[in-house]
Protein backbone atom coordinates (compact mmCIF):
# COMPACT_ATOMS: atom_id res chain seq x y z
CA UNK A 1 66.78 72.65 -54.28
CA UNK A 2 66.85 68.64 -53.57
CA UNK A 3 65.61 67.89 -50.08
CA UNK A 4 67.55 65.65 -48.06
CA UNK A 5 66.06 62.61 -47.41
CA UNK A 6 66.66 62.60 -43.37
CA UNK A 7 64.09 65.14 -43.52
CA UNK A 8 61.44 63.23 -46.44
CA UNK A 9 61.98 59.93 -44.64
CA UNK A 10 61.54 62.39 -40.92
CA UNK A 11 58.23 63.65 -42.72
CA UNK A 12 57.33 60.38 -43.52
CA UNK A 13 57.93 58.95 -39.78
CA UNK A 14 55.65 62.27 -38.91
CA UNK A 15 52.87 61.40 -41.13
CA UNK A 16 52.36 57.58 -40.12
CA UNK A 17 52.53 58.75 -36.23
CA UNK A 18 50.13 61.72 -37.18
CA UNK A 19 47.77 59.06 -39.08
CA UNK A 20 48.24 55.99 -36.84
CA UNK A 21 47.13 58.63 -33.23
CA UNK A 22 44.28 59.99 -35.41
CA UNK A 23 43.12 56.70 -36.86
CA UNK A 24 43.20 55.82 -32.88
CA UNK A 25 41.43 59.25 -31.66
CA UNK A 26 38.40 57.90 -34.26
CA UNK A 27 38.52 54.11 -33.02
CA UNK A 28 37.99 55.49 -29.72
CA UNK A 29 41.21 53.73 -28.38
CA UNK A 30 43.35 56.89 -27.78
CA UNK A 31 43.09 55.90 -24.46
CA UNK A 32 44.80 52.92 -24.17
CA UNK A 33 48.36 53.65 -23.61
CA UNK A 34 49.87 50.59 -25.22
CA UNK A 35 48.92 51.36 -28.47
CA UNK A 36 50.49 54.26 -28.23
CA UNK A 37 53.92 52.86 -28.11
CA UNK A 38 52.99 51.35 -31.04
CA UNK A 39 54.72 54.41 -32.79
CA UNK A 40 58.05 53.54 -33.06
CA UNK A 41 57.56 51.48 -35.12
CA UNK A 42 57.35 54.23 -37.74
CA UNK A 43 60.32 55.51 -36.56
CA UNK A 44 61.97 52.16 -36.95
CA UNK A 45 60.43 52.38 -40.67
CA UNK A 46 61.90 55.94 -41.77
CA UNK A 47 65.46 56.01 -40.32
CA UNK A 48 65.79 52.42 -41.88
CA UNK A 49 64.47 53.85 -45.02
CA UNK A 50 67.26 55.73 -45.07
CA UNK A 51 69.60 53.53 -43.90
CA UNK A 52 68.66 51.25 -47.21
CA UNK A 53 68.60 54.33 -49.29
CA UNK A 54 72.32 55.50 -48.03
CA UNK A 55 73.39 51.98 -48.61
CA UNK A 56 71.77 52.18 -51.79
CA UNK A 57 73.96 55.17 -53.18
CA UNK A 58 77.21 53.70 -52.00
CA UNK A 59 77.38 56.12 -48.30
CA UNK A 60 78.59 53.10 -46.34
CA UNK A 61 80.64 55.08 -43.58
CA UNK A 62 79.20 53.91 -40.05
CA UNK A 63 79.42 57.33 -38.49
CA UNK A 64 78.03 59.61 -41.21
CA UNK A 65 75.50 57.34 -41.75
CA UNK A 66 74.45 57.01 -38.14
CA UNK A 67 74.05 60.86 -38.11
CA UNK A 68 71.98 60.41 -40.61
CA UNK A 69 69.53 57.94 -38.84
CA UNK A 70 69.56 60.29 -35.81
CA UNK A 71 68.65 63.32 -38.06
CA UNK A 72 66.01 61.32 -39.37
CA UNK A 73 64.38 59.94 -36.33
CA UNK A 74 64.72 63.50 -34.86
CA UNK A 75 63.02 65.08 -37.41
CA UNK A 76 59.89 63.24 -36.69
CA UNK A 77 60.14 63.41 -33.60
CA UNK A 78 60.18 67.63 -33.79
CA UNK A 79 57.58 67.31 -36.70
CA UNK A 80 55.34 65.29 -34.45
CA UNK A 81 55.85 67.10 -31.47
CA UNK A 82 54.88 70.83 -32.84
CA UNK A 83 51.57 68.81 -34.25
CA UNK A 84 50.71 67.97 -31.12
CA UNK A 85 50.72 71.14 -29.71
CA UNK A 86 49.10 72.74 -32.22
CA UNK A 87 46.24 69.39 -32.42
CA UNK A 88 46.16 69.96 -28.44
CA UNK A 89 45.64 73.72 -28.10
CA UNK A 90 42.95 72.95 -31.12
CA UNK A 91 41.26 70.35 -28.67
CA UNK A 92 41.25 72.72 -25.68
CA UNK A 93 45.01 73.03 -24.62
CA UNK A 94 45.82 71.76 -21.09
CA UNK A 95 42.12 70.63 -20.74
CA UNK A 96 42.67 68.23 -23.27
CA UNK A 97 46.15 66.88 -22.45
CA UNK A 98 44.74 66.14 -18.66
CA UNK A 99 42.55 64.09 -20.29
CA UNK A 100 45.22 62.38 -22.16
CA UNK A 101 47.97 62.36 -18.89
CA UNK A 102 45.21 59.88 -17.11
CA UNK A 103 45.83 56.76 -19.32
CA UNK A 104 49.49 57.61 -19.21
CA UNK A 105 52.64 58.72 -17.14
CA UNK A 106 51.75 61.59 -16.14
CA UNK A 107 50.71 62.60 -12.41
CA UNK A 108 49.15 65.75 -10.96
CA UNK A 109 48.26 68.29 -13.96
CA UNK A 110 50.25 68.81 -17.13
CA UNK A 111 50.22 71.73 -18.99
CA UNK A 112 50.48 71.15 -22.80
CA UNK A 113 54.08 72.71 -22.52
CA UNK A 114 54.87 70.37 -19.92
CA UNK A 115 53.42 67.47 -21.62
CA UNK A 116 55.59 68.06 -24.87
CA UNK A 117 58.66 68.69 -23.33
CA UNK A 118 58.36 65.41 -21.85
CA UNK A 119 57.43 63.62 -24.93
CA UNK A 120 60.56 65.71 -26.27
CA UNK A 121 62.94 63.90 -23.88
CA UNK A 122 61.09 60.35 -24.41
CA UNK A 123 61.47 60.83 -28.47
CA UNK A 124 64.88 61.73 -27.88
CA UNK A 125 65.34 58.56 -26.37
CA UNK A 126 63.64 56.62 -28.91
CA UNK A 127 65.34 58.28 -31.44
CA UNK A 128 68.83 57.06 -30.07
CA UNK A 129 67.32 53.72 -29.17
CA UNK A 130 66.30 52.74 -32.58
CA UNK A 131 69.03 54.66 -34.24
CA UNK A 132 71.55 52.51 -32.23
CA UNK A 133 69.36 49.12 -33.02
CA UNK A 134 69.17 49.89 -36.43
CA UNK A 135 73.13 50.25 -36.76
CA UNK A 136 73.35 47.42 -35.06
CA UNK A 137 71.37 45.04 -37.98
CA UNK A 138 73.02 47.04 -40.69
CA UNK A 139 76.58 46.72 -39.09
CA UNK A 140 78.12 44.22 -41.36
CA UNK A 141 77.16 46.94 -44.68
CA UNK A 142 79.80 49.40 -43.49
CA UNK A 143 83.24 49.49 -43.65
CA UNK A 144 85.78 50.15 -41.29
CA UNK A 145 86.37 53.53 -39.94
């Protein structure tokens, strides 16, 4: 059984976000927000990874291919997501993500459910965000539907 590559190139988006917030939990920066937003730009890097790669095998159809971006970005999204609930009930549970929802938007005290939800409904949005961007720069490869 071949494995699409939505979900390799979705693993792939999981396992620079995984190694970028780790790499920050050791640097002792965690705590500054800003580098946190820093990971889109993996997701930018695995949905046009397979944007290139769909290109590459001759799929140049605008809407299959931009299902395929969002099933890509989603898919590290979810991936990341279910690490950080397991990472954050490992660090303490909703001890540990109050310590994280004080550098960032979070008010009052979020419970690591809470917390992931949200960052469920802000990777959403990144996920259509760069999807749409990235079909944007690579809207001249596709033909007409």
């Amino acid at each position: 059984m071949k494995i699409p590559r939505e979900i390799i190139n979705g693993i792939y988006i999981f396992l620079g976000i995984a190694a970028f917030f780790l790499l920050l939990e050791v640097l002792n920066l965690a705590h500054l927000f800003y580098l946190r937003l820093l990971n889109v730009l993996f997701i930018f890097y695995g949905v046009n990874r397979t944007l290139k790669m769909n290109l590459a095998d001759g799929k140049n159809s605008f809407v299959p291919n931009a299902i395929s971006a969002m099933v890509t970005s989603f898919t590290g999204v979810v991936i990341s997501i279910i690490a950080l609930l397991i990472y954050s009930y490992a660090k303490g549970g909703d001890k540990y993500v109050k310590s994280l929802s004080e550098a960032f938007m979070f008010g009052g005290e979020p419970s690591v459910a809470t917390y992931s939800l949200c960052l469920f409904f802000e990777g959403t949005a990144s996920c259509i965000i760069v999807t749409l961007l990235l079909m944007l720069y690579w809207n001249n490869k596709y033909k007409a539907d």
